[in-house]
PDB file of N, CA and C in Angstrom:
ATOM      1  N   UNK A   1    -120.165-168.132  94.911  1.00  0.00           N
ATOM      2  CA  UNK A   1    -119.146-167.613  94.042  1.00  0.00           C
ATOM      3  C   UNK A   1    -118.857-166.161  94.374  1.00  0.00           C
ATOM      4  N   UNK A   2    -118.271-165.926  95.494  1.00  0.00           N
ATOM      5  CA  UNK A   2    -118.415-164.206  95.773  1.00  0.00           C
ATOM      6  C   UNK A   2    -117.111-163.999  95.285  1.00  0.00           C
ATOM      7  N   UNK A   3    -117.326-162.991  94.268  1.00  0.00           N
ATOM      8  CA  UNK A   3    -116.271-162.226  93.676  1.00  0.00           C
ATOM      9  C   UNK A   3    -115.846-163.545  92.423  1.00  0.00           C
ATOM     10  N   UNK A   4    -116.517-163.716  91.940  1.00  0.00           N
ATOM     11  CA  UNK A   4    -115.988-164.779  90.895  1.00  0.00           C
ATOM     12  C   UNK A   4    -116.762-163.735  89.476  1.00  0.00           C
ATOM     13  N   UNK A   5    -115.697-164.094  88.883  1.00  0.00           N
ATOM     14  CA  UNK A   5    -115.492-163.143  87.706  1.00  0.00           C
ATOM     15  C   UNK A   5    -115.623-164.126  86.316  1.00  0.00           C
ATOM     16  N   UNK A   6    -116.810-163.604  85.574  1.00  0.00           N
ATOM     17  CA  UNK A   6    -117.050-164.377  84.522  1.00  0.00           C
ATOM     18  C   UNK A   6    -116.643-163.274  83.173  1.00  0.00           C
ATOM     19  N   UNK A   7    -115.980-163.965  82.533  1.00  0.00           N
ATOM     20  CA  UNK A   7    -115.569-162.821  80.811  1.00  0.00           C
ATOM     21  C   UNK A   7    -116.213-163.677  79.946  1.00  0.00           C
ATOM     22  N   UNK A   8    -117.086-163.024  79.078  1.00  0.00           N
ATOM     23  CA  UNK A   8    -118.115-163.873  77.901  1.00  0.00           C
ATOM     24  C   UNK A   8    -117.220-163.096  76.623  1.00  0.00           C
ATOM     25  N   UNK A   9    -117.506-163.819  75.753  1.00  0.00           N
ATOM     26  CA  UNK A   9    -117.143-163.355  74.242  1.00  0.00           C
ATOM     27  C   UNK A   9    -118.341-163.783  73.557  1.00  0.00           C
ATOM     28  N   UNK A  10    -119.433-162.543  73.480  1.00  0.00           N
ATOM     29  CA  UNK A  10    -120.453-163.100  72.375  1.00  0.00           C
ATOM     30  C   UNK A  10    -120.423-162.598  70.989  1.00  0.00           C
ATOM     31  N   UNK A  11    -119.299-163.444  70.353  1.00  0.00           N
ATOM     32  CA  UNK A  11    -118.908-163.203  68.960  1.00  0.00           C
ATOM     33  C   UNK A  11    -120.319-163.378  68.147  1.00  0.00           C
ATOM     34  N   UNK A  12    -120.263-162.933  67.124  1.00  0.00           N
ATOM     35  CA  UNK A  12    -120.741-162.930  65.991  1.00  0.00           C
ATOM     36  C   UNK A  12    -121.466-163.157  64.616  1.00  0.00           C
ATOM     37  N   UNK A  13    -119.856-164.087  64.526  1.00  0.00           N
ATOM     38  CA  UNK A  13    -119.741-164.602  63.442  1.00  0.00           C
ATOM     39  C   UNK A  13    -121.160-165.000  62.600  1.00  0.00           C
ATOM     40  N   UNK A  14    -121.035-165.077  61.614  1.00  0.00           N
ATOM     41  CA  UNK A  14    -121.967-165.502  60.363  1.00  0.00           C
ATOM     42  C   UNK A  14    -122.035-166.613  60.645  1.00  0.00           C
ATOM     43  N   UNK A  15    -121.158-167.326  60.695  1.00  0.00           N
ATOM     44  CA  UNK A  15    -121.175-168.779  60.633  1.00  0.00           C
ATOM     45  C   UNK A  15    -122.107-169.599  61.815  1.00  0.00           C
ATOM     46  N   UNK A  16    -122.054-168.293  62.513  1.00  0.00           N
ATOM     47  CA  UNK A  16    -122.662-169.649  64.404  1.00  0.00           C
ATOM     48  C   UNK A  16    -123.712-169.493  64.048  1.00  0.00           C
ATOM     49  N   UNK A  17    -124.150-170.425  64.535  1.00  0.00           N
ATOM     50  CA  UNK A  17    -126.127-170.695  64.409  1.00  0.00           C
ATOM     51  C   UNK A  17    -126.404-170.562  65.999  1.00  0.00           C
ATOM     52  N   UNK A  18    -125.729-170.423  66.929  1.00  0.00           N
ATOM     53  CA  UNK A  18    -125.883-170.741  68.725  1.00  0.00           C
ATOM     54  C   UNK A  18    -125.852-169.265  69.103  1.00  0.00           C
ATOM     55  N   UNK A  19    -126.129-167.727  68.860  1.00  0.00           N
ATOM     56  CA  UNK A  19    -125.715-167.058  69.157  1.00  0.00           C
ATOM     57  C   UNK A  19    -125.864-166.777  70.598  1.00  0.00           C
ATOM     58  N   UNK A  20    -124.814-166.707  71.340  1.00  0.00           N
ATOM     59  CA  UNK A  20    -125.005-165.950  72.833  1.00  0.00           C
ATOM     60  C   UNK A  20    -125.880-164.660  73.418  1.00  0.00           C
ATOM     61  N   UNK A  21    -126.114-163.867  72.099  1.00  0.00           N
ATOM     62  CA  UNK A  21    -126.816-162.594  72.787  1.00  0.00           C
ATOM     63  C   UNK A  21    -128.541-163.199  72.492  1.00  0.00           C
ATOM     64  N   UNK A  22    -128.644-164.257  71.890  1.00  0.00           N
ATOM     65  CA  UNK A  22    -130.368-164.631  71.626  1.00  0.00           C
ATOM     66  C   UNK A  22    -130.468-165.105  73.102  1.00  0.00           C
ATOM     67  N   UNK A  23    -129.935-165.361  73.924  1.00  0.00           N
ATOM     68  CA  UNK A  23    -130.432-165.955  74.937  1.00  0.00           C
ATOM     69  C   UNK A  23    -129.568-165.170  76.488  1.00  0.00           C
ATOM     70  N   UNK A  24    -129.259-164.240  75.990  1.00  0.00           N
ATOM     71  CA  UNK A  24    -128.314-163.492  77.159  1.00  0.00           C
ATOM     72  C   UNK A  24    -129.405-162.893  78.241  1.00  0.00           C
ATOM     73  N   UNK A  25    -130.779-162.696  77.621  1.00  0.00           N
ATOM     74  CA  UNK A  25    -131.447-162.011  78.509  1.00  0.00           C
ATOM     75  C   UNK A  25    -132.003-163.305  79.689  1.00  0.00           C
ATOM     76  N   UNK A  26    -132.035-164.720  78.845  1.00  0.00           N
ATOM     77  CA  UNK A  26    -132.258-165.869  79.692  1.00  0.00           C
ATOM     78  C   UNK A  26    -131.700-165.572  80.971  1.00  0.00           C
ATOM     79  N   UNK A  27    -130.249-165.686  80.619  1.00  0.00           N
ATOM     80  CA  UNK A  27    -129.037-166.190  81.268  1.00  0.00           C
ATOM     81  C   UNK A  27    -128.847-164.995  82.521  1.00  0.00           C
ATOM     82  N   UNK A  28    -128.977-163.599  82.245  1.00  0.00           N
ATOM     83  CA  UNK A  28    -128.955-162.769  83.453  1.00  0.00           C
ATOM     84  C   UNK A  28    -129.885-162.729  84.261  1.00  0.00           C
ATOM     85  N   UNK A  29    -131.432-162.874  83.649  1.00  0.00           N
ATOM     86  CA  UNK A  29    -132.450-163.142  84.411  1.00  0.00           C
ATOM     87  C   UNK A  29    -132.534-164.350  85.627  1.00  0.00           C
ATOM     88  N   UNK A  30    -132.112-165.572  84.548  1.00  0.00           N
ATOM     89  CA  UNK A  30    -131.588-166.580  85.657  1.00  0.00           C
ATOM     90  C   UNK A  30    -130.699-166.792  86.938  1.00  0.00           C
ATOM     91  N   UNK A  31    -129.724-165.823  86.732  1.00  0.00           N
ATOM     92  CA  UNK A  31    -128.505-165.747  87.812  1.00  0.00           C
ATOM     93  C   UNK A  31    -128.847-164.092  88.543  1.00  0.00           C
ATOM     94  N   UNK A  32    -129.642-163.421  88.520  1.00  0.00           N
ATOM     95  CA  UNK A  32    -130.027-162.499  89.170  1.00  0.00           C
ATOM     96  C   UNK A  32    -131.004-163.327  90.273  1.00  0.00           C
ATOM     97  N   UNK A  33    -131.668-163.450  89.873  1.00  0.00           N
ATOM     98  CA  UNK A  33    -133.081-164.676  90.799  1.00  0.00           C
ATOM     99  C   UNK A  33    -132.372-165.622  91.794  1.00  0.00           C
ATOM    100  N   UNK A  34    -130.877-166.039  91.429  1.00  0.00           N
ATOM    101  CA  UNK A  34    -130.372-166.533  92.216  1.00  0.00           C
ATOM    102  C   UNK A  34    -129.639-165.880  93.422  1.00  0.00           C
ATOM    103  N   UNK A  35    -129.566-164.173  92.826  1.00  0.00           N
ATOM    104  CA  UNK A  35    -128.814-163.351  93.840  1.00  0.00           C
ATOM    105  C   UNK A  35    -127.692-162.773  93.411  1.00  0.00           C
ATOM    106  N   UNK A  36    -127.190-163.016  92.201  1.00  0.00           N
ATOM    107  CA  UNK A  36    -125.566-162.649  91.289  1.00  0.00           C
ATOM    108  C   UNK A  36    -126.201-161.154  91.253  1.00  0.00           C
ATOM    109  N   UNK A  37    -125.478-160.745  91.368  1.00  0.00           N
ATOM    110  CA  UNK A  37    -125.174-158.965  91.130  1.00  0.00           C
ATOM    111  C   UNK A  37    -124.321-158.904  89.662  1.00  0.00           C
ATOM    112  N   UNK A  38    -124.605-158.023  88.962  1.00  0.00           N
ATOM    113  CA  UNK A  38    -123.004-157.736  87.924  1.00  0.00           C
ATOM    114  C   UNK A  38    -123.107-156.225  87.832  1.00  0.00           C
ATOM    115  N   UNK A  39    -121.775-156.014  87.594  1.00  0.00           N
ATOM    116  CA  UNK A  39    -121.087-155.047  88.085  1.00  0.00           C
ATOM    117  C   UNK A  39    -120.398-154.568  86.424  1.00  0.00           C
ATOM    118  N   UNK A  40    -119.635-154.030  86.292  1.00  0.00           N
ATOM    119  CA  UNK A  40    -118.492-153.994  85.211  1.00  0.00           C
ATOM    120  C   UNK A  40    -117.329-153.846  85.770  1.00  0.00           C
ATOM    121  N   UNK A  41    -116.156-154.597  85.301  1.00  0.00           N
ATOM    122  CA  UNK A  41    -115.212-154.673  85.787  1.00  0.00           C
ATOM    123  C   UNK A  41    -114.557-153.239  86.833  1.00  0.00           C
ATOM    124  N   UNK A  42    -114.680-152.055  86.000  1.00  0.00           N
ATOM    125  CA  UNK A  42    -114.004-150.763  86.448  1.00  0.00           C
ATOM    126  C   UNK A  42    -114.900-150.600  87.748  1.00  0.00           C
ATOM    127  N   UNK A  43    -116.152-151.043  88.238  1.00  0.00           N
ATOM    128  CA  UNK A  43    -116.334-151.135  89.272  1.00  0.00           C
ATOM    129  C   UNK A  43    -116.596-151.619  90.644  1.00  0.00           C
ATOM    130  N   UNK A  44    -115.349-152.792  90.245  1.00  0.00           N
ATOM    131  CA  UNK A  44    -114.741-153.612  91.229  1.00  0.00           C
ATOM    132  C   UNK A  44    -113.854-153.013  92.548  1.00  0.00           C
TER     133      UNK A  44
END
């Protein structure tokens, strides 16, 4: 995926029981190990 650009929305809400940031540290850890770099957009 070189140069493939992922945009997350880790909303909030009261209502979700799934929150995205409880497991965000999973999710970068996982795709770093694979070799993904992230960047922030402005330094593309």
């Amino acid at each position: 995926m070189n140069g493939f650009i992922l945009l997350m929305h880790i909303g909030t809400a009261p209502s979700r029981t799934d929150k995205l940031y409880e497991h965000l540290d999973e999710f970068l850890t996982e795709f770093r190990q694979k070799g993904y770099q992230f960047v922030r957009v402005d330094e593309l």
